[in-house]
Protein backbone atom coordinates (compact mmCIF):
# COMPACT_ATOMS: atom_id res chain seq x y z
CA UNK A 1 -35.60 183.42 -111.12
CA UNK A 2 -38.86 181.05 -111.48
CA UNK A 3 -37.80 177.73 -112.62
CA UNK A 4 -37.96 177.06 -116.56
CA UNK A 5 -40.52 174.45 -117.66
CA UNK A 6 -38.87 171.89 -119.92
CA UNK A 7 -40.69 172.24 -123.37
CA UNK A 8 -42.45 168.81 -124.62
CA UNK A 9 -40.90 166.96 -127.33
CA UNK A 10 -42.66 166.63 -130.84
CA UNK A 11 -43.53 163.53 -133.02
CA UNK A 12 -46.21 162.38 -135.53
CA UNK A 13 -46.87 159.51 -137.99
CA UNK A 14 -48.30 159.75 -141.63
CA UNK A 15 -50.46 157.08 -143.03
CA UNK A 16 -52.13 156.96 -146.62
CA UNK A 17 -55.85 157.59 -146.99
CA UNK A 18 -58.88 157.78 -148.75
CA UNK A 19 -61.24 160.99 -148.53
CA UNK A 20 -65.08 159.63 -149.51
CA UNK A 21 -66.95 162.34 -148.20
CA UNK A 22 -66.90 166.25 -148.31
CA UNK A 23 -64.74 167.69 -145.49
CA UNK A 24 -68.00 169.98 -144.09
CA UNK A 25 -69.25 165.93 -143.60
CA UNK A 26 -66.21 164.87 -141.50
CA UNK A 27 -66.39 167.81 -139.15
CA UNK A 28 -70.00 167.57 -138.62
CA UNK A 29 -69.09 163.91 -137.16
CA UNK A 30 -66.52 164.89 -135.72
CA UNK A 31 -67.97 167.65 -133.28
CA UNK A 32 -70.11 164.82 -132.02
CA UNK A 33 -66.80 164.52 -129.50
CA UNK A 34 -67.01 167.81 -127.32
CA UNK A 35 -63.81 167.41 -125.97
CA UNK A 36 -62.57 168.04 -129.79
CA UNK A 37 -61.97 171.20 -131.42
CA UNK A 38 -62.59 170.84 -135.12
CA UNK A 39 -61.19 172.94 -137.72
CA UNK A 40 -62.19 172.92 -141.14
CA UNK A 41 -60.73 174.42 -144.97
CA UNK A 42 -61.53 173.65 -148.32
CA UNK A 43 -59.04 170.77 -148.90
CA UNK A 44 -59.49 168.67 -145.28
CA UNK A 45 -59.98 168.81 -141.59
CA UNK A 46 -58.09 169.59 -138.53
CA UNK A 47 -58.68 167.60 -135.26
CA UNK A 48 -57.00 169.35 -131.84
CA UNK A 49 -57.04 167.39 -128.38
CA UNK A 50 -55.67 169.15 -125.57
CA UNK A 51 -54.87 166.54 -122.40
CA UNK A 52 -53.14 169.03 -120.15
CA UNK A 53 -52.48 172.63 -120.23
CA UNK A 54 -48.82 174.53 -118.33
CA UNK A 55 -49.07 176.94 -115.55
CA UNK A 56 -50.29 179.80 -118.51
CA UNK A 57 -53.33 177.63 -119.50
CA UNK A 58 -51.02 176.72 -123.07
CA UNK A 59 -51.49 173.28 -124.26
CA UNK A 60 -48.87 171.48 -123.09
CA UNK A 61 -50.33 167.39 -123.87
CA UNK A 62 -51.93 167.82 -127.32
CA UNK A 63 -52.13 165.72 -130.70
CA UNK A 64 -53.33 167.57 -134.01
CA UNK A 65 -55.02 165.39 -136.16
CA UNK A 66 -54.78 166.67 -140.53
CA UNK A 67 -57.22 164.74 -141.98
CA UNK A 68 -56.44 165.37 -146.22
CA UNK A 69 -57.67 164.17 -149.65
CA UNK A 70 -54.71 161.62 -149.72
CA UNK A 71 -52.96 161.25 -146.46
CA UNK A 72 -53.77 161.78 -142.33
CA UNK A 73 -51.14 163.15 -140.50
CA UNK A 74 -50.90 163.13 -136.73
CA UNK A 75 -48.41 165.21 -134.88
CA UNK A 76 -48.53 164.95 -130.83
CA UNK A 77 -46.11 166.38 -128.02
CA UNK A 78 -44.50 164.26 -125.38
CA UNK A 79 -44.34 165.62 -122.31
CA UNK A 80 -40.77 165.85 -120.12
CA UNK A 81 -39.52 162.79 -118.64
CA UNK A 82 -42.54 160.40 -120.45
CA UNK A 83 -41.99 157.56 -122.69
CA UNK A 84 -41.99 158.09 -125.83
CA UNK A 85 -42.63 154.52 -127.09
CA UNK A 86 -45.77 154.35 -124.58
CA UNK A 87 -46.95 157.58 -125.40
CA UNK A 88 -46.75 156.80 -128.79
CA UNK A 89 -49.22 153.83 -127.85
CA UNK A 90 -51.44 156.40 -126.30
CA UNK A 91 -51.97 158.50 -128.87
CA UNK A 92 -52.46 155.66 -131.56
CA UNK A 93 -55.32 154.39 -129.03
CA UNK A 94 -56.57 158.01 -129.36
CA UNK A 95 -56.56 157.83 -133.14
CA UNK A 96 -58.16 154.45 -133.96
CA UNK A 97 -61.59 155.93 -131.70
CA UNK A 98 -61.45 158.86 -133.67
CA UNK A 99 -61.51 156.80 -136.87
CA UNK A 100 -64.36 154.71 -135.38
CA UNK A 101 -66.12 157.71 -135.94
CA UNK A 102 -65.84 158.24 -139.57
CA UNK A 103 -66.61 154.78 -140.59
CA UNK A 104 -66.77 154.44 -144.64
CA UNK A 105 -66.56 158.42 -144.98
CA UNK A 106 -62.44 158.12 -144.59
CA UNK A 107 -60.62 154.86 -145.06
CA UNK A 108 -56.84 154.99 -144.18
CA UNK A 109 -54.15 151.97 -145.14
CA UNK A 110 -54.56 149.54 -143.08
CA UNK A 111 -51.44 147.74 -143.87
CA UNK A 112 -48.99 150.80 -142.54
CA UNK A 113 -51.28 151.67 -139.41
CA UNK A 114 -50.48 147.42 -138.77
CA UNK A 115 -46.77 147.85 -139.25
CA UNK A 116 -47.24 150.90 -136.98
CA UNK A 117 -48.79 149.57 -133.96
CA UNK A 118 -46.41 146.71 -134.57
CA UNK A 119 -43.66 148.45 -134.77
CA UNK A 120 -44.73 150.45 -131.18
CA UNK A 121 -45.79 146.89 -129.47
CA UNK A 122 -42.33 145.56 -130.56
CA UNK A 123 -41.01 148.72 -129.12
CA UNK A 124 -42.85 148.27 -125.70
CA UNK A 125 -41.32 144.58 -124.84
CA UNK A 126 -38.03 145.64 -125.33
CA UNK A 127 -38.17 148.43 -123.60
CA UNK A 128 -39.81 146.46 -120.49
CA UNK A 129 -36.58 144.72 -118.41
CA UNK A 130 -37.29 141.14 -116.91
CA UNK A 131 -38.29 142.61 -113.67
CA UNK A 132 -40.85 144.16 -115.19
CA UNK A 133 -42.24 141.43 -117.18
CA UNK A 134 -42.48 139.14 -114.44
CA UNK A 135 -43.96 141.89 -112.10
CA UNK A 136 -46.33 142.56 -115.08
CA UNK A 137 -46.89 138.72 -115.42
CA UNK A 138 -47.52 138.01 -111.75
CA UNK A 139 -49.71 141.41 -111.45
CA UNK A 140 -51.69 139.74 -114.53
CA UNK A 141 -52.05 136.35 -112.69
CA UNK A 142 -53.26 138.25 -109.24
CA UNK A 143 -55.84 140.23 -111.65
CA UNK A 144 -56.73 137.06 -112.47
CA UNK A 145 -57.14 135.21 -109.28
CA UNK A 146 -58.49 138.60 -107.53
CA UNK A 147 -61.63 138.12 -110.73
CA UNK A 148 -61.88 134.55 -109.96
CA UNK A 149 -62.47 135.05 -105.77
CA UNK A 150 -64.61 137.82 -106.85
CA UNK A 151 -67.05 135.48 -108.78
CA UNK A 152 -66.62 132.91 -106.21
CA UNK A 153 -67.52 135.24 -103.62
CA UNK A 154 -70.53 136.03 -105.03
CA UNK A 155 -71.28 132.72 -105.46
CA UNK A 156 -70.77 131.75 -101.95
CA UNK A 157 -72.89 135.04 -100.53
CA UNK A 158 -75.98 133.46 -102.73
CA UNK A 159 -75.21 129.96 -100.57
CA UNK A 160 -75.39 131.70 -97.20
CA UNK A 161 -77.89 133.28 -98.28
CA UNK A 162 -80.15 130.09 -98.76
CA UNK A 163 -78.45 128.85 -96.11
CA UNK A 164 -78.91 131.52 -93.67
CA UNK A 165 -83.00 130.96 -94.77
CA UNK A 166 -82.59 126.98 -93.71
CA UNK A 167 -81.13 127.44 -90.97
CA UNK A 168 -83.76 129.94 -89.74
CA UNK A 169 -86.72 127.65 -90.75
CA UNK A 170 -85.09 124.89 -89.13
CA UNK A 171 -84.71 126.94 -86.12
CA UNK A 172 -88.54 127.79 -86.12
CA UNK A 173 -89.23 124.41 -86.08
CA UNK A 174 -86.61 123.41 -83.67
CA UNK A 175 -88.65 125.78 -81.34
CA UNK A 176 -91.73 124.37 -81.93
CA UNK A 177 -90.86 120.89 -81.54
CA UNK A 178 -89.31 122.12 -77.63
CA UNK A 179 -92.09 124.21 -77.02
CA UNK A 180 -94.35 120.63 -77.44
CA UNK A 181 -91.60 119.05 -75.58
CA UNK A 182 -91.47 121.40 -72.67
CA UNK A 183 -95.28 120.98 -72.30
CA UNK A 184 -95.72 117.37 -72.08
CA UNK A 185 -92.48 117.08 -70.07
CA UNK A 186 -94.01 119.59 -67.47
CA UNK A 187 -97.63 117.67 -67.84
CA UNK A 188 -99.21 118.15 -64.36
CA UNK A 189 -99.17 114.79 -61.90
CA UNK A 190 -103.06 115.18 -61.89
CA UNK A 191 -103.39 115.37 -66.12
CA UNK A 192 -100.51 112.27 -66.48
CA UNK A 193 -102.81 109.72 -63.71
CA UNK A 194 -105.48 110.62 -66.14
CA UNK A 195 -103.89 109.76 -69.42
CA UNK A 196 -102.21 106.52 -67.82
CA UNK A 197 -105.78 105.64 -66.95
CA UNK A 198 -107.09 106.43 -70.10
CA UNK A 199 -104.17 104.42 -71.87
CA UNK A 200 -104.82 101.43 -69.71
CA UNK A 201 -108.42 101.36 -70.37
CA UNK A 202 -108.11 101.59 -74.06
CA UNK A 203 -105.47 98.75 -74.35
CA UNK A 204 -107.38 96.12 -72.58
CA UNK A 205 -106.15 96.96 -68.91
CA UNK A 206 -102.06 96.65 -69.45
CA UNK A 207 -99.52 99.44 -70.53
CA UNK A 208 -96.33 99.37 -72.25
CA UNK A 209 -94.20 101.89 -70.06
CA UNK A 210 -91.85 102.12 -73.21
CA UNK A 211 -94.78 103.04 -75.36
CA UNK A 212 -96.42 105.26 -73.20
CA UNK A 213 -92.79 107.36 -72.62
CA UNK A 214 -92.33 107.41 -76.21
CA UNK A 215 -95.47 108.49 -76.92
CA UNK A 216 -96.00 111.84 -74.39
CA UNK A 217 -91.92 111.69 -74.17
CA UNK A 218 -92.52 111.22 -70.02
CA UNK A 219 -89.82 109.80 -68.19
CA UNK A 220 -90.27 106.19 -67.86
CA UNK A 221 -89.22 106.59 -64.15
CA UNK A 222 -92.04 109.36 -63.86
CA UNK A 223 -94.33 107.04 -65.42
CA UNK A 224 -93.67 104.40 -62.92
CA UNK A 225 -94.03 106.25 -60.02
CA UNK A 226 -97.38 107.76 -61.08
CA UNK A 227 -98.51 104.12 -61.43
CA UNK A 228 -97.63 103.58 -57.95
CA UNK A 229 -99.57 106.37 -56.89
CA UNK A 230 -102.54 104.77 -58.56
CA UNK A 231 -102.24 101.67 -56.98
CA UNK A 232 -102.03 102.72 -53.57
CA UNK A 233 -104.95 105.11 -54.20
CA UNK A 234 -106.67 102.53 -55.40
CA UNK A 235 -107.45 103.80 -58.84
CA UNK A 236 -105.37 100.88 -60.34
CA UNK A 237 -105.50 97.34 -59.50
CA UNK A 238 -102.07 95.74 -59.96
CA UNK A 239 -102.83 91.90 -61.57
CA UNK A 240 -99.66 89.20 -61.57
């Protein structure tokens, strides 16, 4: 024989209301939810949500919703092995965006739905044991931290990113500046006689080795050994 199903337990709250508008007004806002199936009679309004359906396509998670002259009455099921205290929660979540809906047209006690939802909250911490409060409380703290690394993460991307941009422009110009470099370190023998002669002519027949190195960033050893070239070719005259 095919297992049996267990059936889903029943339970419902009443709170004290106020009907301001015509029932044919409530439905009309009410079918603005599709997932809603709206009935309608002379004296009110019926609200149906199915959440789950059984193996025969019956609705197995529902709430009805009675929405009177005087009073709204919810009756929901709770399914097999479920809290009853969180489910509870659920479907009181369910009914506060359904009367978010119907704004001034249906005003309910506010003062019972308050003792309600305190009543459930109360009903919620004692039902958690210590473990779970301090698995909730550390899992809240993680949330926390994981929102906080998230923030700084996207903080630190935007930094790389500029960084990233430096580091490339610095790199161009790091290239540059050795590209010049290569090319007056490998300045021909031929072009370097020519600009020590030139340098010597313009500074009153003496050089500054130090100068000159700094300034074409030659050797000072290279420098002095091209002057000795020039001596002994005769293109320089060394003076004590």
């Amino acid at each position: 024989m095919p297992e049996t199903v267990p059936e889903p337990k029943v339970d419902g709250f009443k709170i004290q209301a106020e009907m301001r508008a015509k029932p044919e007004k409530l439905a009309s806002t009410l079918r603005q939810a599709s997932f809603l199936k709206i009935s309608k009679d002379r004296d009110g309004v019926s609200v149906a949500y199915v959440e789950s359906r059984d193996i025969n396509k019956k609705p197995f998670v529902f709430s009805v919703t009675r929405f009177s002259k005087d009073e709204v009455e919810v009756i929901y099921t709770i399914p097999p092995g479920a809290s009853p205290t969180r489910r509870r929660l659920n479907v009181i979540r369910y009914f506060l965006n359904i009367m978010s809906m119907l704004g001034d047209s249906y005003n309910i006690k506010n003062e019972l739905l308050y003792q309600l939802i305190e009543q459930t909250v109360k009903e919620m911490d004692e039902y958690a044991t210590g473990d779970y409060k301090k698995l909730y409380d550390m899992y809240d703290s993680l949330r926390k931290d994981a929102e906080d690394l998230r923030r700084s993460s996207i903080i630190l991307k935007r930094q790389v990113k500029g960084l990233t941009k430096e580091n490339y422009d610095l790199k161009n110009e790091n290239d540059e500046l050795k590209l010049k470099l290569e090319a007056l370190q490998g300045m021909s023998d031929g072009v370097l006689k020519t600009k020590l002669q030139g340098w010597i002519a313009d500074h009153g027949g003496s050089i500054s080795i130090s100068d000159f190195s700094r300034m074409y960033r030659v050797p000072e050893a290279r420098i002095e050994q091209v002057l000795d070239e020039l001596v002994k070719g005769g293109f320089l005259e060394f003076v004590k």
